[in-house]
N, C-alpha and C. Protein backbone atom coordinates (compact mmCIF):
# COMPACT_ATOMS: atom_id res chain seq x y z
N UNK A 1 6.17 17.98 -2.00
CA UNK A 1 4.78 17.66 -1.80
C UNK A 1 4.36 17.93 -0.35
N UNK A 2 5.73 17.44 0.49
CA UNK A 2 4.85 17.73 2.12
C UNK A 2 4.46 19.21 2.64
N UNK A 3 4.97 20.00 1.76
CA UNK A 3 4.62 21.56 1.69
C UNK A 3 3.06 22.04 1.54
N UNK A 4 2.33 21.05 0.86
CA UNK A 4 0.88 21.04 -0.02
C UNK A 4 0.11 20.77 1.21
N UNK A 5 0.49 19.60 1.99
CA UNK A 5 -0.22 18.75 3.16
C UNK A 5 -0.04 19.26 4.27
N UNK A 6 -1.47 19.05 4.83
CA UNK A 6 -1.36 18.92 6.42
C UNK A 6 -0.72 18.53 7.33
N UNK A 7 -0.64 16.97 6.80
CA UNK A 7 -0.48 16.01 7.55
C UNK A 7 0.06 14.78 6.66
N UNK A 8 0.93 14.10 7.08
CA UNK A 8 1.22 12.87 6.30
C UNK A 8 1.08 11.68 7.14
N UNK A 9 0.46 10.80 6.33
CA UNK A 9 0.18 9.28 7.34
C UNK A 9 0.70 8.61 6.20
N UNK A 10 1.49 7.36 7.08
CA UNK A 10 2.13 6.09 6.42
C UNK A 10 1.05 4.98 6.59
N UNK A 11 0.63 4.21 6.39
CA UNK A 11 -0.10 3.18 6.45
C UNK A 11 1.02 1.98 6.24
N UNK A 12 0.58 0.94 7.37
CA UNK A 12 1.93 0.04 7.39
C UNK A 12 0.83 -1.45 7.29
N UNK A 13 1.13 -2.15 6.18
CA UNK A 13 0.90 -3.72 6.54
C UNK A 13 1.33 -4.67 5.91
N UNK A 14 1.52 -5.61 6.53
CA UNK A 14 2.64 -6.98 5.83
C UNK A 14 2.60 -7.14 4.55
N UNK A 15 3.61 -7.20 3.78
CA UNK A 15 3.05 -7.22 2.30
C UNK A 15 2.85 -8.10 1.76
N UNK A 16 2.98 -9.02 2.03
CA UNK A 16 1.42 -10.42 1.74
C UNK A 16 0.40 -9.71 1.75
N UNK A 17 -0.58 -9.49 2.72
CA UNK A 17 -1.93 -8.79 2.78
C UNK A 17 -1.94 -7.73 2.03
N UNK A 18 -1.16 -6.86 2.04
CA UNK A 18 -1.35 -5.65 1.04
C UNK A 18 -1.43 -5.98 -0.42
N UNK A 19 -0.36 -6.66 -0.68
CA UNK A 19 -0.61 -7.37 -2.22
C UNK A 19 -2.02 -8.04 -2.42
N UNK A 20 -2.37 -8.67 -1.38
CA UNK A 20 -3.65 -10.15 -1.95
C UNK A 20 -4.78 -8.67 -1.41
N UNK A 21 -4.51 -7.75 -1.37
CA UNK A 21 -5.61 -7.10 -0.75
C UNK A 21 -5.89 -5.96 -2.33
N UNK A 22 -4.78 -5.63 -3.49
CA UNK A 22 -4.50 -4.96 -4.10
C UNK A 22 -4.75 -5.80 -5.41
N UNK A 23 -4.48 -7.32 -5.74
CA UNK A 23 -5.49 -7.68 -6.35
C UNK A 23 -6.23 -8.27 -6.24
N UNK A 24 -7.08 -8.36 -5.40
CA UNK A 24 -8.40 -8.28 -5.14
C UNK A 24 -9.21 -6.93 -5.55
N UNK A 25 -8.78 -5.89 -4.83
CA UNK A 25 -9.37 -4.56 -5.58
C UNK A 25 -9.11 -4.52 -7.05
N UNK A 26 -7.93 -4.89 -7.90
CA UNK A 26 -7.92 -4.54 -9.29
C UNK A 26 -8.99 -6.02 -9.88
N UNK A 27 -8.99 -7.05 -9.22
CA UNK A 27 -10.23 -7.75 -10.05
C UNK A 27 -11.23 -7.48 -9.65
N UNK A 28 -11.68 -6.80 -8.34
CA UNK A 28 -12.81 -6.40 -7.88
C UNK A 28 -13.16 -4.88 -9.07
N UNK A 29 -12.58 -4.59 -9.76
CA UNK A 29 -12.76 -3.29 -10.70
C UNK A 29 -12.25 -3.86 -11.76
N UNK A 30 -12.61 -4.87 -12.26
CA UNK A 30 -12.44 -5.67 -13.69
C UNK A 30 -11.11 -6.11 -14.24
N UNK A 31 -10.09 -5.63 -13.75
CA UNK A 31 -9.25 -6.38 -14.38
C UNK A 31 -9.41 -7.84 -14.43
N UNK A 32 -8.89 -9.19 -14.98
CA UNK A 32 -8.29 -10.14 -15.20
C UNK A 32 -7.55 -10.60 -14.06
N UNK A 33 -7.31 -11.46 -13.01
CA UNK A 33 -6.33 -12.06 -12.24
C UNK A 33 -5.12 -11.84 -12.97
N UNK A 34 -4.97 -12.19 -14.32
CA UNK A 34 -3.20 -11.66 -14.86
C UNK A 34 -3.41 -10.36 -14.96
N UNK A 35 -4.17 -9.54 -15.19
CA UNK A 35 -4.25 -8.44 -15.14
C UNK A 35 -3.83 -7.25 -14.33
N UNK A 36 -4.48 -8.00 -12.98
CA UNK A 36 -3.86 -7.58 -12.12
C UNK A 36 -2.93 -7.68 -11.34
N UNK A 37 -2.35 -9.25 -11.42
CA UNK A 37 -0.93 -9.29 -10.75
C UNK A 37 -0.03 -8.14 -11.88
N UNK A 38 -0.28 -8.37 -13.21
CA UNK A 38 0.74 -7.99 -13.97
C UNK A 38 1.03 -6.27 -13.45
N UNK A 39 -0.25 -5.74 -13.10
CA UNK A 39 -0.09 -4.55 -12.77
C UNK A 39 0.48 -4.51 -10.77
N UNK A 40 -0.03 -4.91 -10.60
CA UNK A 40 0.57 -5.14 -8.83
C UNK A 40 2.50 -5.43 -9.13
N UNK A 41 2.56 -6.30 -9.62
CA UNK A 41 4.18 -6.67 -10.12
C UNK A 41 4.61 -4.97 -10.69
N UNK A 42 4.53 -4.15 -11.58
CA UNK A 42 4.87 -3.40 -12.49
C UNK A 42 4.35 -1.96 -11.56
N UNK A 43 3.59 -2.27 -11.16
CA UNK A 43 3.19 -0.70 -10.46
C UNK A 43 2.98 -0.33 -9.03
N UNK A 44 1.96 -1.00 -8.20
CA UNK A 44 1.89 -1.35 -6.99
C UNK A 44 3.25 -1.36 -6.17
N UNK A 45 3.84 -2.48 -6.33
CA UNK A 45 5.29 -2.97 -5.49
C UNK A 45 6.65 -1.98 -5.91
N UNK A 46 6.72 -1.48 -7.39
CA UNK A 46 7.60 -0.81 -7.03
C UNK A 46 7.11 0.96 -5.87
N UNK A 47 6.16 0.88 -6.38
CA UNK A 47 5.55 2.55 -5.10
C UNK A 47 5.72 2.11 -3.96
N UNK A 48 5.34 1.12 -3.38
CA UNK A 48 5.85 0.49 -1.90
C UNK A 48 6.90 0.46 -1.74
N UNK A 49 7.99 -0.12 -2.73
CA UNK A 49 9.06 0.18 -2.50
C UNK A 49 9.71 1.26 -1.66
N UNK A 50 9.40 1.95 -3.01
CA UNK A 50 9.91 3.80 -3.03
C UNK A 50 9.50 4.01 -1.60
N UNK A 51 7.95 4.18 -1.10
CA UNK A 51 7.55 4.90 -0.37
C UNK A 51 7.95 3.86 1.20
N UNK A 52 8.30 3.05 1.26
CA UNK A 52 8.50 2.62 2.37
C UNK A 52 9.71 3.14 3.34
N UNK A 53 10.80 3.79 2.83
CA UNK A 53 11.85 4.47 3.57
C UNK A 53 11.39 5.38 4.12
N UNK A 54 10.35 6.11 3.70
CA UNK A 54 9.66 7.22 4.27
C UNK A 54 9.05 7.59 5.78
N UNK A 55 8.86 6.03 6.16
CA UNK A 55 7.72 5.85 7.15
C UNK A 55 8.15 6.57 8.32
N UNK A 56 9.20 6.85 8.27
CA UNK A 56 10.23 7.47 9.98
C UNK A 56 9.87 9.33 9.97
N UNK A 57 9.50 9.40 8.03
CA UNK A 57 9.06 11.08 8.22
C UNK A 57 7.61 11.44 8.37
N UNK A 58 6.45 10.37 8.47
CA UNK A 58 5.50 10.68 8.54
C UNK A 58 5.57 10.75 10.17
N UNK A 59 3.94 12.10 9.72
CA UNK A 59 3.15 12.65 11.20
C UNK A 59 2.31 11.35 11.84
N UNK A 60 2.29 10.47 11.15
CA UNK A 60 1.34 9.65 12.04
C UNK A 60 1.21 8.36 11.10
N UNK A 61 1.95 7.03 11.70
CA UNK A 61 1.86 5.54 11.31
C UNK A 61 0.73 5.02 11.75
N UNK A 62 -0.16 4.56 10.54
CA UNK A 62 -1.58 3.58 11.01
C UNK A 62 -0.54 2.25 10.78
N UNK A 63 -0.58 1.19 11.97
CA UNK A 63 -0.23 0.08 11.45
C UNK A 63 -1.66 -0.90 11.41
N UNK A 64 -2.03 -1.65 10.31
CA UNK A 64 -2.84 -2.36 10.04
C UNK A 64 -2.54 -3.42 10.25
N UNK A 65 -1.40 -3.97 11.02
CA UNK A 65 -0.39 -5.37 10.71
C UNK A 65 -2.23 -6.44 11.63
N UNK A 66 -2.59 -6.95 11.37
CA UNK A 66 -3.24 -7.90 12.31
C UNK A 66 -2.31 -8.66 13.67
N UNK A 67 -4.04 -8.26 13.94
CA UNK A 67 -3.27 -8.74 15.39
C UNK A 67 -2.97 -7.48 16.27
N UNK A 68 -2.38 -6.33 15.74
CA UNK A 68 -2.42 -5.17 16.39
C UNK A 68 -3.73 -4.52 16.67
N UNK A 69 -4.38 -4.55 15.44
CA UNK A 69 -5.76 -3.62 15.79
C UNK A 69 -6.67 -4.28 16.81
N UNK A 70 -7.65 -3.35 17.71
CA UNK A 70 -8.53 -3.15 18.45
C UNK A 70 -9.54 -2.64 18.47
């Protein structure tokens, strides 16, 4: 895939916030509160997973962690 791209950015933030931030967007777009954990549990967290070893090959880390930004 990094063949396709310009550029690759990691986006980094605590995963507390990323989760409560992920369903919020899936009930903010109708799912159900079980709805959407069930999908955050099952889909969401394992891609974070995966994609989190990655972060050392991206062109450019946004960290969102609070407290950092300005």
């Amino acid at each position: 895939m990094r063949g396709q791209l310009d550029e690759v950015w990691f986006v980094a933030v605590e995963d507390l916030l990323r989760r409560r931030r992920l369903l919020d967007r899936h009930v903010r777009f109708g799912k159900s509160a079980e709805a959407a954990a069930g999908w955050v549990d099952t889909l969401d967290e394992p891609n974070a997973v995966l994609v989190a070893p990655t972060r050392s090959q991206a062109d450019r880390v946004v960290d969102l962690t609070p407290g950092l930004l300005r």
